[in-house]
C-alpha atoms as a PDB file:
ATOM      1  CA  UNK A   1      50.890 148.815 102.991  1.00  0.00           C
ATOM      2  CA  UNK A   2      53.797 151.023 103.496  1.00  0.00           C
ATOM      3  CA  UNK A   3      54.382 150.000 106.969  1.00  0.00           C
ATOM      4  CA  UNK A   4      54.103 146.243 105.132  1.00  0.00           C
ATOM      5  CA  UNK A   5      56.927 147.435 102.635  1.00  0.00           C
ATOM      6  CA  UNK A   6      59.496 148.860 105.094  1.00  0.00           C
ATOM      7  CA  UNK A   7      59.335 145.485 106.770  1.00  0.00           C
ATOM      8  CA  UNK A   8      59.881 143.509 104.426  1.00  0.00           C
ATOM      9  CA  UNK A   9      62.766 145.552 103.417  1.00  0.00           C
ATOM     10  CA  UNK A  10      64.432 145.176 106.622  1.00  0.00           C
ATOM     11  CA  UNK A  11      63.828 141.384 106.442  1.00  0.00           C
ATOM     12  CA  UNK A  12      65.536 141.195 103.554  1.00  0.00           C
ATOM     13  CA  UNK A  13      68.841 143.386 105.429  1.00  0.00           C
ATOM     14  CA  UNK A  14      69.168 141.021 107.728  1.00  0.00           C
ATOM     15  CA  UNK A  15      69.092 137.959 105.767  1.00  0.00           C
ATOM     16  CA  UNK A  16      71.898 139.327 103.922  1.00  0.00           C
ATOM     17  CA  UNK A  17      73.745 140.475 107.008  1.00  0.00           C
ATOM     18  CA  UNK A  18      73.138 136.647 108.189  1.00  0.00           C
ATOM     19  CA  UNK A  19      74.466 135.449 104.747  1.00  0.00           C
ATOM     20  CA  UNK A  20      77.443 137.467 105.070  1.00  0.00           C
ATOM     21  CA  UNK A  21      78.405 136.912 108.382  1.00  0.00           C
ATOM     22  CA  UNK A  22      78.011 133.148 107.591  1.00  0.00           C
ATOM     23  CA  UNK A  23      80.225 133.127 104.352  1.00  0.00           C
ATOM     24  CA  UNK A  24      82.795 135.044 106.339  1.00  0.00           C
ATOM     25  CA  UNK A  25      83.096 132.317 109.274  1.00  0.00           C
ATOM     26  CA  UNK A  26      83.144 129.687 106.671  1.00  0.00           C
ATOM     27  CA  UNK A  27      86.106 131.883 104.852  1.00  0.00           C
ATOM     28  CA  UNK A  28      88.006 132.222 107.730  1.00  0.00           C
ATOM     29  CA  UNK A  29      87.717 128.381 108.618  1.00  0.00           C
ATOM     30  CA  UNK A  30      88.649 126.992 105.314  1.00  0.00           C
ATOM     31  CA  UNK A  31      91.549 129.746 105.219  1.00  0.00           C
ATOM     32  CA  UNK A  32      92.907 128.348 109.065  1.00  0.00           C
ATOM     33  CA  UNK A  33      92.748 124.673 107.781  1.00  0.00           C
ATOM     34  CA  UNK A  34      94.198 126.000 104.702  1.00  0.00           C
ATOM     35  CA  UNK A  35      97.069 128.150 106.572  1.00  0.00           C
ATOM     36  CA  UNK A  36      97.538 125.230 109.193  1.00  0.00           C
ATOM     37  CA  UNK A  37     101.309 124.208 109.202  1.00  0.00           C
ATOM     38  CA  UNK A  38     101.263 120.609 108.321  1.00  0.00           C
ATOM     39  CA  UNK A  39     104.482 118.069 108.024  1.00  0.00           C
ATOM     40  CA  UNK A  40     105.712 117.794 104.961  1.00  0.00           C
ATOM     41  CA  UNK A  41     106.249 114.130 103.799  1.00  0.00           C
ATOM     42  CA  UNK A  42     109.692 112.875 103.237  1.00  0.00           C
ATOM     43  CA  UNK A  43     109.966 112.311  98.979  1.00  0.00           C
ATOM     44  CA  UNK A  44     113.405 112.891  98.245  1.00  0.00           C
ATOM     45  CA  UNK A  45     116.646 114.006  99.850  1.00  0.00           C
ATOM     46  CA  UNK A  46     118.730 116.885  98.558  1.00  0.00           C
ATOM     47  CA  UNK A  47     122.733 115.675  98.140  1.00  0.00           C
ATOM     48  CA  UNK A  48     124.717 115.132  95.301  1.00  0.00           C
ATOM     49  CA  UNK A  49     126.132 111.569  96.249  1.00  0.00           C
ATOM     50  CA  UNK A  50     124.719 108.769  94.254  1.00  0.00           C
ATOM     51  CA  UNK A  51     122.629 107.162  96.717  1.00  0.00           C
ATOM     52  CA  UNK A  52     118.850 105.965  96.397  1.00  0.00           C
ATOM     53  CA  UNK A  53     116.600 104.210  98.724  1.00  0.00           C
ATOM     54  CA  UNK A  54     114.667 101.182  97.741  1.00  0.00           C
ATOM     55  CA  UNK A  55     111.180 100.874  99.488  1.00  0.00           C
ATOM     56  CA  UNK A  56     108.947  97.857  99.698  1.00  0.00           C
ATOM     57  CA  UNK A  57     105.115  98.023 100.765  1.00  0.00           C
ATOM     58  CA  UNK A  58     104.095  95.049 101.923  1.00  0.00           C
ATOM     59  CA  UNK A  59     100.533  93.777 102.861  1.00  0.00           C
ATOM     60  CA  UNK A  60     100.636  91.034 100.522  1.00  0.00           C
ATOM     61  CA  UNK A  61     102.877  88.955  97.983  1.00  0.00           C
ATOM     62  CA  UNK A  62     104.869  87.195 101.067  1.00  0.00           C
ATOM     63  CA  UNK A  63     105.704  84.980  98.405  1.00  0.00           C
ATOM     64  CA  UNK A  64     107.851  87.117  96.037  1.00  0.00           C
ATOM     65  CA  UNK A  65     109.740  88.108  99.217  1.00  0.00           C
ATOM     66  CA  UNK A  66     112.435  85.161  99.898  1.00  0.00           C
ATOM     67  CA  UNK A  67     113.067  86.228  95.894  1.00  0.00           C
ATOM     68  CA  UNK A  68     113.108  90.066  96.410  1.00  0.00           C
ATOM     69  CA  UNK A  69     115.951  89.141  99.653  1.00  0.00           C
ATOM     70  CA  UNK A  70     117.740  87.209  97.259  1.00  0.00           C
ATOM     71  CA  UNK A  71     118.610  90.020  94.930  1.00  0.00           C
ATOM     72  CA  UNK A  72     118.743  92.741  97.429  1.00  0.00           C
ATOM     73  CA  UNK A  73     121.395  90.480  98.589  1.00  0.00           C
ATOM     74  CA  UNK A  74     123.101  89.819  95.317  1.00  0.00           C
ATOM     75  CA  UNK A  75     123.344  93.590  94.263  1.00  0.00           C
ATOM     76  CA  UNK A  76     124.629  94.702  98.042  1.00  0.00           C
ATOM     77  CA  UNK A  77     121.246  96.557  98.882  1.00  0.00           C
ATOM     78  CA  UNK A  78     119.639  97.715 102.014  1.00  0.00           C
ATOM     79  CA  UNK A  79     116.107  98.531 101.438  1.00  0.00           C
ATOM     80  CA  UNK A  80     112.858  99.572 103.679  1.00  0.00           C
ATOM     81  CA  UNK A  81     110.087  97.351 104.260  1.00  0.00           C
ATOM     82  CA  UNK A  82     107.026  99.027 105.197  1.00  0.00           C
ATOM     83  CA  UNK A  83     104.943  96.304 106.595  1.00  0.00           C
ATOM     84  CA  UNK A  84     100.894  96.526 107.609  1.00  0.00           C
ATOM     85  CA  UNK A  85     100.399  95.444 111.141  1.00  0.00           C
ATOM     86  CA  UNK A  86      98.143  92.516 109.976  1.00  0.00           C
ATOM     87  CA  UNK A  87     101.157  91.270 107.463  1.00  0.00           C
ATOM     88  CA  UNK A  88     103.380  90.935 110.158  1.00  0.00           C
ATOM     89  CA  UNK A  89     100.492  89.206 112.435  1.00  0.00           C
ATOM     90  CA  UNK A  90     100.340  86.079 109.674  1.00  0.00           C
ATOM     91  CA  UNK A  91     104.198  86.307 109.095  1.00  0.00           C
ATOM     92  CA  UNK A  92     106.471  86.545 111.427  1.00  0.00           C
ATOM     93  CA  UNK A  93     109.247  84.470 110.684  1.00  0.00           C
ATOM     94  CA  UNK A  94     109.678  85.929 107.516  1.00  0.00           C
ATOM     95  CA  UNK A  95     109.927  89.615 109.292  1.00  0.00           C
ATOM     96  CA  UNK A  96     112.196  88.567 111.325  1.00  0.00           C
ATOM     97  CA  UNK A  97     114.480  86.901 108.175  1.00  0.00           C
ATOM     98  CA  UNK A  98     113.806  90.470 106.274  1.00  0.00           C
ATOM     99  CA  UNK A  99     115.434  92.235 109.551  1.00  0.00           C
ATOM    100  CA  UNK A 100     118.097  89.625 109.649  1.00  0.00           C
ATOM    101  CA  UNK A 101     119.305  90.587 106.333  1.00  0.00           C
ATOM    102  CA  UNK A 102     119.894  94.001 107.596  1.00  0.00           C
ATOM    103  CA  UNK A 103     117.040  95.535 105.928  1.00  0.00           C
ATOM    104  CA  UNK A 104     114.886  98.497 107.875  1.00  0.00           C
ATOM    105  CA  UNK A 105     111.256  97.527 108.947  1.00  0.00           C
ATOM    106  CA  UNK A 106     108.956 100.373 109.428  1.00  0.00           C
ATOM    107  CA  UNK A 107     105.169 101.045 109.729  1.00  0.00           C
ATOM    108  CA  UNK A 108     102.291 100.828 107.289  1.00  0.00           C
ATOM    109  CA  UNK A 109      99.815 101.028 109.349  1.00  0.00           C
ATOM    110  CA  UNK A 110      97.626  98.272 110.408  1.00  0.00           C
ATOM    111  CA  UNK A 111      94.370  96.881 108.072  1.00  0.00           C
ATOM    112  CA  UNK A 112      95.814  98.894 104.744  1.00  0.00           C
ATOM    113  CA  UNK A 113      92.600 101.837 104.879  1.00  0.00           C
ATOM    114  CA  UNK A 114      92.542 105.098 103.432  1.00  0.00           C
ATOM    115  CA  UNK A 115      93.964 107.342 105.915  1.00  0.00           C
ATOM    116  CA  UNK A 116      92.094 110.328 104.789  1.00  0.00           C
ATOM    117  CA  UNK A 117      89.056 108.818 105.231  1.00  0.00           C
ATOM    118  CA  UNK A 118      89.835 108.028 108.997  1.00  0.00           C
ATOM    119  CA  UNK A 119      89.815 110.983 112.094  1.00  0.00           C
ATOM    120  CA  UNK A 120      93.450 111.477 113.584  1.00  0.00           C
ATOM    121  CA  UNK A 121      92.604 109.129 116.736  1.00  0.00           C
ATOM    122  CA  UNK A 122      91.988 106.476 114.049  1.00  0.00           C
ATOM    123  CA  UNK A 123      95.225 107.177 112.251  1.00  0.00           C
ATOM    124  CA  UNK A 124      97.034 106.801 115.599  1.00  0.00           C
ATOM    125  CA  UNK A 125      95.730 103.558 116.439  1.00  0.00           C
ATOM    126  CA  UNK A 126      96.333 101.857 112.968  1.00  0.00           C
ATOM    127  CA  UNK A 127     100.012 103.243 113.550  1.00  0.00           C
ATOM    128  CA  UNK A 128     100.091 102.059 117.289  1.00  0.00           C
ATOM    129  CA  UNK A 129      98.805  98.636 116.976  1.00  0.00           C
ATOM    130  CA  UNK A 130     101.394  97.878 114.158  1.00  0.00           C
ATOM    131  CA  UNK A 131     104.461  99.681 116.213  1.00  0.00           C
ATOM    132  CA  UNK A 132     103.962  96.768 119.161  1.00  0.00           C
ATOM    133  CA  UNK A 133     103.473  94.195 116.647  1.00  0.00           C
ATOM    134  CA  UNK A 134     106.598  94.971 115.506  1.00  0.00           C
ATOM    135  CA  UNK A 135     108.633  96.005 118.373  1.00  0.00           C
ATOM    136  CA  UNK A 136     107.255  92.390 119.985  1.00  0.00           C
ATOM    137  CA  UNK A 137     108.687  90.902 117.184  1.00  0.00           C
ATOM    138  CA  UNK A 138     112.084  92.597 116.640  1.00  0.00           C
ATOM    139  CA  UNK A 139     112.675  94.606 119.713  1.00  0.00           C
ATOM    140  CA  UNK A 140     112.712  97.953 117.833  1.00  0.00           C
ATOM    141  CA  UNK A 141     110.269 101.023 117.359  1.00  0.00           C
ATOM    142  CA  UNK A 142     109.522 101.939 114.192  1.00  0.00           C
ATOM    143  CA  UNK A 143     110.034 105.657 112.840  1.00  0.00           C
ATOM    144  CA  UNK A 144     108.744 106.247 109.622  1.00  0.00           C
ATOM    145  CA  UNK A 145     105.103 105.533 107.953  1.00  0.00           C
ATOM    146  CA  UNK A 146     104.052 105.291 104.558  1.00  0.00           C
ATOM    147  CA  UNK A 147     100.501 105.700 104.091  1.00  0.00           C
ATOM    148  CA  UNK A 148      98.395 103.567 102.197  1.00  0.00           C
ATOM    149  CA  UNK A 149      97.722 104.423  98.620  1.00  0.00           C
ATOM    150  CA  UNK A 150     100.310 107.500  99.464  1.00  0.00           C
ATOM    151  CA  UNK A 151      97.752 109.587 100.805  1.00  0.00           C
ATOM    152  CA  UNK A 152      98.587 112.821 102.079  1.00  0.00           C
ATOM    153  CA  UNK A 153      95.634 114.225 104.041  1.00  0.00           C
ATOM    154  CA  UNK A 154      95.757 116.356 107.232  1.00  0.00           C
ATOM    155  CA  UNK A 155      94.748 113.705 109.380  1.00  0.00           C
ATOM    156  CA  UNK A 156      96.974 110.815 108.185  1.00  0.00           C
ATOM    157  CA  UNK A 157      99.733 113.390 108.616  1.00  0.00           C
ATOM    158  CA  UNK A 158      98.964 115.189 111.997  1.00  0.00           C
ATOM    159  CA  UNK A 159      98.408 111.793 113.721  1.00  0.00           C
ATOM    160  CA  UNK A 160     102.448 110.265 112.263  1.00  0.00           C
ATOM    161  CA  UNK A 161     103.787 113.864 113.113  1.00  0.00           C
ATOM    162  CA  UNK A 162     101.967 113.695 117.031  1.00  0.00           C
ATOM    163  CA  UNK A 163     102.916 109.886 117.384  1.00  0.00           C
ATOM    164  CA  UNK A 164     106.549 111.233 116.400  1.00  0.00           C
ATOM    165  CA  UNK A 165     106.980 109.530 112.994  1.00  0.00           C
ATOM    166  CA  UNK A 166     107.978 110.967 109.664  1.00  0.00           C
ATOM    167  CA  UNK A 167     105.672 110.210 107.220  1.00  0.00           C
ATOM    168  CA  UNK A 168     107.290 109.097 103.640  1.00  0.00           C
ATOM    169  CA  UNK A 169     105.874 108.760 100.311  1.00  0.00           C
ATOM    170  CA  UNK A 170     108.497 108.595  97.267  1.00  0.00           C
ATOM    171  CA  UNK A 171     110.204 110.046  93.952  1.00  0.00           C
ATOM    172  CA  UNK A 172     110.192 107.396  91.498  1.00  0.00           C
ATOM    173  CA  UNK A 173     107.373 104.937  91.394  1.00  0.00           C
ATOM    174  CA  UNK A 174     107.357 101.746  89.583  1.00  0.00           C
ATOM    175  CA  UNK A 175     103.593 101.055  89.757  1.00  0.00           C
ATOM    176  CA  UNK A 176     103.680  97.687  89.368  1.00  0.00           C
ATOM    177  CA  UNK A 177     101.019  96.611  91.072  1.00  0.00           C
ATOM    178  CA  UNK A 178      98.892  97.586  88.051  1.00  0.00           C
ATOM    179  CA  UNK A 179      98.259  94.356  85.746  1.00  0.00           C
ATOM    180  CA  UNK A 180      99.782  96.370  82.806  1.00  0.00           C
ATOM    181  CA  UNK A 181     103.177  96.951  84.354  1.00  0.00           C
ATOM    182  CA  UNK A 182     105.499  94.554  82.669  1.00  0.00           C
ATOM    183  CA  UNK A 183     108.994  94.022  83.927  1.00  0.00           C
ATOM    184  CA  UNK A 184     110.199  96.311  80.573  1.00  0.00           C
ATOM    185  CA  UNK A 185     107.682  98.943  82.102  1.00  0.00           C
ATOM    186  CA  UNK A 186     108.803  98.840  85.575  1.00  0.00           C
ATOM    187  CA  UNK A 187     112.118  98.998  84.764  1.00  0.00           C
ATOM    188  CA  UNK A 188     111.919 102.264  82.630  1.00  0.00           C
ATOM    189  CA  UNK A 189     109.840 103.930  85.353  1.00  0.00           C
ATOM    190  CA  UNK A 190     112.984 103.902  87.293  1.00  0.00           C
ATOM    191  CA  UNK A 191     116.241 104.088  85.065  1.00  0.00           C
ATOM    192  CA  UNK A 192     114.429 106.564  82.132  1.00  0.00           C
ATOM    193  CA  UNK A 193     111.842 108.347  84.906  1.00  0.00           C
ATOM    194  CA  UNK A 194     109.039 110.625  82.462  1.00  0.00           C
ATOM    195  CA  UNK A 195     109.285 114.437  82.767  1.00  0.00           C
ATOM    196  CA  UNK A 196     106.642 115.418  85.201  1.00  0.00           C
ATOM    197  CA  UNK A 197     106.018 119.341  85.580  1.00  0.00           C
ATOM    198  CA  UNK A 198     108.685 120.073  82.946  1.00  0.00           C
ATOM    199  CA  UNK A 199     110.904 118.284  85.524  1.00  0.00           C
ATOM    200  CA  UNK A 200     112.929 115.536  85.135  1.00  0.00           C
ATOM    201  CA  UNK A 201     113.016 113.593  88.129  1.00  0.00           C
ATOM    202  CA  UNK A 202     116.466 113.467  89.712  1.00  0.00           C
ATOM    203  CA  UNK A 203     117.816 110.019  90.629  1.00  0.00           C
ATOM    204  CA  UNK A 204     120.216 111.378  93.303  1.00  0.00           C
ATOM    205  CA  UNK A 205     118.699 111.119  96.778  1.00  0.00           C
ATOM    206  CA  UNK A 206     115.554 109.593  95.429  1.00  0.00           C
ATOM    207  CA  UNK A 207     113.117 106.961  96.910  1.00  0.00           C
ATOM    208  CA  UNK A 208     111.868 104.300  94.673  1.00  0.00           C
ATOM    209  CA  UNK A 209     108.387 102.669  95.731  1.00  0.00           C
ATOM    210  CA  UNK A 210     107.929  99.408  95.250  1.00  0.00           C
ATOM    211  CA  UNK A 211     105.949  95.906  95.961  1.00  0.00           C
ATOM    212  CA  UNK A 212     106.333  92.436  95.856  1.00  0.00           C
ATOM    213  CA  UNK A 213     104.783  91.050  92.830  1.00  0.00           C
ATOM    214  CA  UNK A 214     106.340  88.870  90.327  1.00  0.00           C
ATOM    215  CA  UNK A 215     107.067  91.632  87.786  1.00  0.00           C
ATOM    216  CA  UNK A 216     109.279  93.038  90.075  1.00  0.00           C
ATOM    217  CA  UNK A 217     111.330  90.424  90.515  1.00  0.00           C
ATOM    218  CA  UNK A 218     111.561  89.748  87.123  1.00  0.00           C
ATOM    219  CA  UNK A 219     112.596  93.854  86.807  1.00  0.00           C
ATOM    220  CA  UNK A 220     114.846  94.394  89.826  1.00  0.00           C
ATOM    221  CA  UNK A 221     118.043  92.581  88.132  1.00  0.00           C
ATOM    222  CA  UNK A 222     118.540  94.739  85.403  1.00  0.00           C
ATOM    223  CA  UNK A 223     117.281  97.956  87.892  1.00  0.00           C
ATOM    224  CA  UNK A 224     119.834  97.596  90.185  1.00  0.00           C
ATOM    225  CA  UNK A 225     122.554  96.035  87.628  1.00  0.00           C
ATOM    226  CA  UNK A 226     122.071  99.421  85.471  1.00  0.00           C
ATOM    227  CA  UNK A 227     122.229 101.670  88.626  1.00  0.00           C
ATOM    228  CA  UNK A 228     125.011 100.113  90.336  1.00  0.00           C
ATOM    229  CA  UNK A 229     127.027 100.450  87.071  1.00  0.00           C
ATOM    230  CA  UNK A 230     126.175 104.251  87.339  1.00  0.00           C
ATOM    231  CA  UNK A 231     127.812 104.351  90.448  1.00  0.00           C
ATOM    232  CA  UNK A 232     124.372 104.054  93.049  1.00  0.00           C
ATOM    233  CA  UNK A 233     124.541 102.721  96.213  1.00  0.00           C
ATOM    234  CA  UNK A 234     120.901 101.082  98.164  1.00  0.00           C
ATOM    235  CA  UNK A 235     120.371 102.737 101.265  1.00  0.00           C
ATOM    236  CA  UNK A 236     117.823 102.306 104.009  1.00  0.00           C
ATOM    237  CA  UNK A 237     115.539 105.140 104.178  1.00  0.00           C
ATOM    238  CA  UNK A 238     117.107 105.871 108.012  1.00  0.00           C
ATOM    239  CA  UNK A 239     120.086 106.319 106.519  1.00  0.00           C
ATOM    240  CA  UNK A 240     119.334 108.072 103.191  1.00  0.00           C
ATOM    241  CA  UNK A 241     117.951 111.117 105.344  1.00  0.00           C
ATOM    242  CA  UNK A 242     121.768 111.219 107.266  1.00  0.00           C
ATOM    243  CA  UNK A 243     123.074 112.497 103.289  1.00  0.00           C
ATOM    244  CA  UNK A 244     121.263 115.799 104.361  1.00  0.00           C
ATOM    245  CA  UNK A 245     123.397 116.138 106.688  1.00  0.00           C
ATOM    246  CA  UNK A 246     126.480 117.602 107.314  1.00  0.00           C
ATOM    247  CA  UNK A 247     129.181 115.595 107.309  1.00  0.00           C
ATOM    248  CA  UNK A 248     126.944 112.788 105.823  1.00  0.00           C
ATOM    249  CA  UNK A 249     127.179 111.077 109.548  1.00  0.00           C
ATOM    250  CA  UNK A 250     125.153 107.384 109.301  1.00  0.00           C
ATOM    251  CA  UNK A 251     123.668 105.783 112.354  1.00  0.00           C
END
């Protein structure tokens, strides 16, 4: 009995010592995906001139677009399309009018998925497959990615960084593809942005997120009417990130 004891004494030590050598490799994993240096998406850029860049995510509403052009025009604006690879499959000619206008077109990926639900290999080939369906179309490499649904994951973020893109995401969002967001709502989102964090959001430098839906053509007049007549100007993300700079040198 005592010889049963002891044993089961020392099977009990070394179940523990198993234990806590297994929380401690788990530990140290979680702490080097934790400590791993990820890119940091572009959301804002630091200068005091009064410049903002409009961005447009586009995998559907090709029909508010013409519309959107029309008052980018109107108001003197360069803006950002970020286009999925499957958007610019069904519409080409109107990709190649948004370019036309002098506007920047950049990635998206390619089917709109959630990019932290895909491995970095995945990642890389929704990127790749809508950089040549682009570049086929307008001769030009694209740069910059906004994720889908402005997710942030490792994966989404590693694969943009290795593929050589920056990855951005925004300050001021207008939401409005939510069926609540009225033009009144939209608007206020962007000229009266809510404290967030005991922050208010600061306009200078800032990229406002956007889609083409009807309620934001019906907003974007008095948006960009009230801005310009605080002294904004609409800048292309590519050249938004040249304010940083110094010297403020544009391509």
């Amino acid at each position: 009995m005592f010889i049963l004891h002891i044993t089961k004494i020392k099977f009990k030590l070394v179940t523990l010592v198993v234990i806590f050598l297994c929380l401690s490799v788990i530990r140290n994993n979680t702490m080097s995906v934790s400590r791993l240096d990820l890119p940091s998406p572009l959301e804002q850029v630091k200068t005091e001139k009064k410049v903002m860049a409009l961005t447009v995510n586009v995998d559907w509403g090709e029909e508010y677009i013409p519309s959107l052009l029309d008052i980018f025009e109107e108001y003197q604006a360069k803006v950002t399309f970020f286009v999925t690879g499957r958007w610019a499959e069904k519409n080409p000619e109107l990709l190649i009018e948004m370019a036309s206008r002098g506007h920047q077109i950049e990635n998206h990926g390619y089917s709109h998925p959630h990019p932290d639900k895909l491995s970095i290999a995945q990642n890389k080939e929704e990127l790749l497959k809508t950089e040549e369906i682009i570049r086929e179309l307008l001769g030009k490499k694209t740069r910059f990615y906004a994720p889908p649904y402005g997710e942030r994951g490792k994966n989404g973020l590693l694969a943009a960084d290795q593929l050589g893109y920056t990855t951005v995401l925004w300050t001021l969002d207008t939401i409005d593809w939510r069926a609540d967001s009225t033009p009144e709502l939209i608007a206020q989102r962007i000229l009266e942005p809510k404290i967030r964090f005991s922050v208010k959001p600061e306009k200078n430098g800032a990229i406002v997120l956007m889609h083409p839906k009807e309620n934001t053509v019906k907003a974007l007049p008095r948006i960009l009417a009230k801005l310009k007549d605080e002294g904004f100007e609409f800048v292309t993300i590519e050249k938004l990130i040249t304010f940083s700079l110094p010297g403020n040198t544009t391509p």
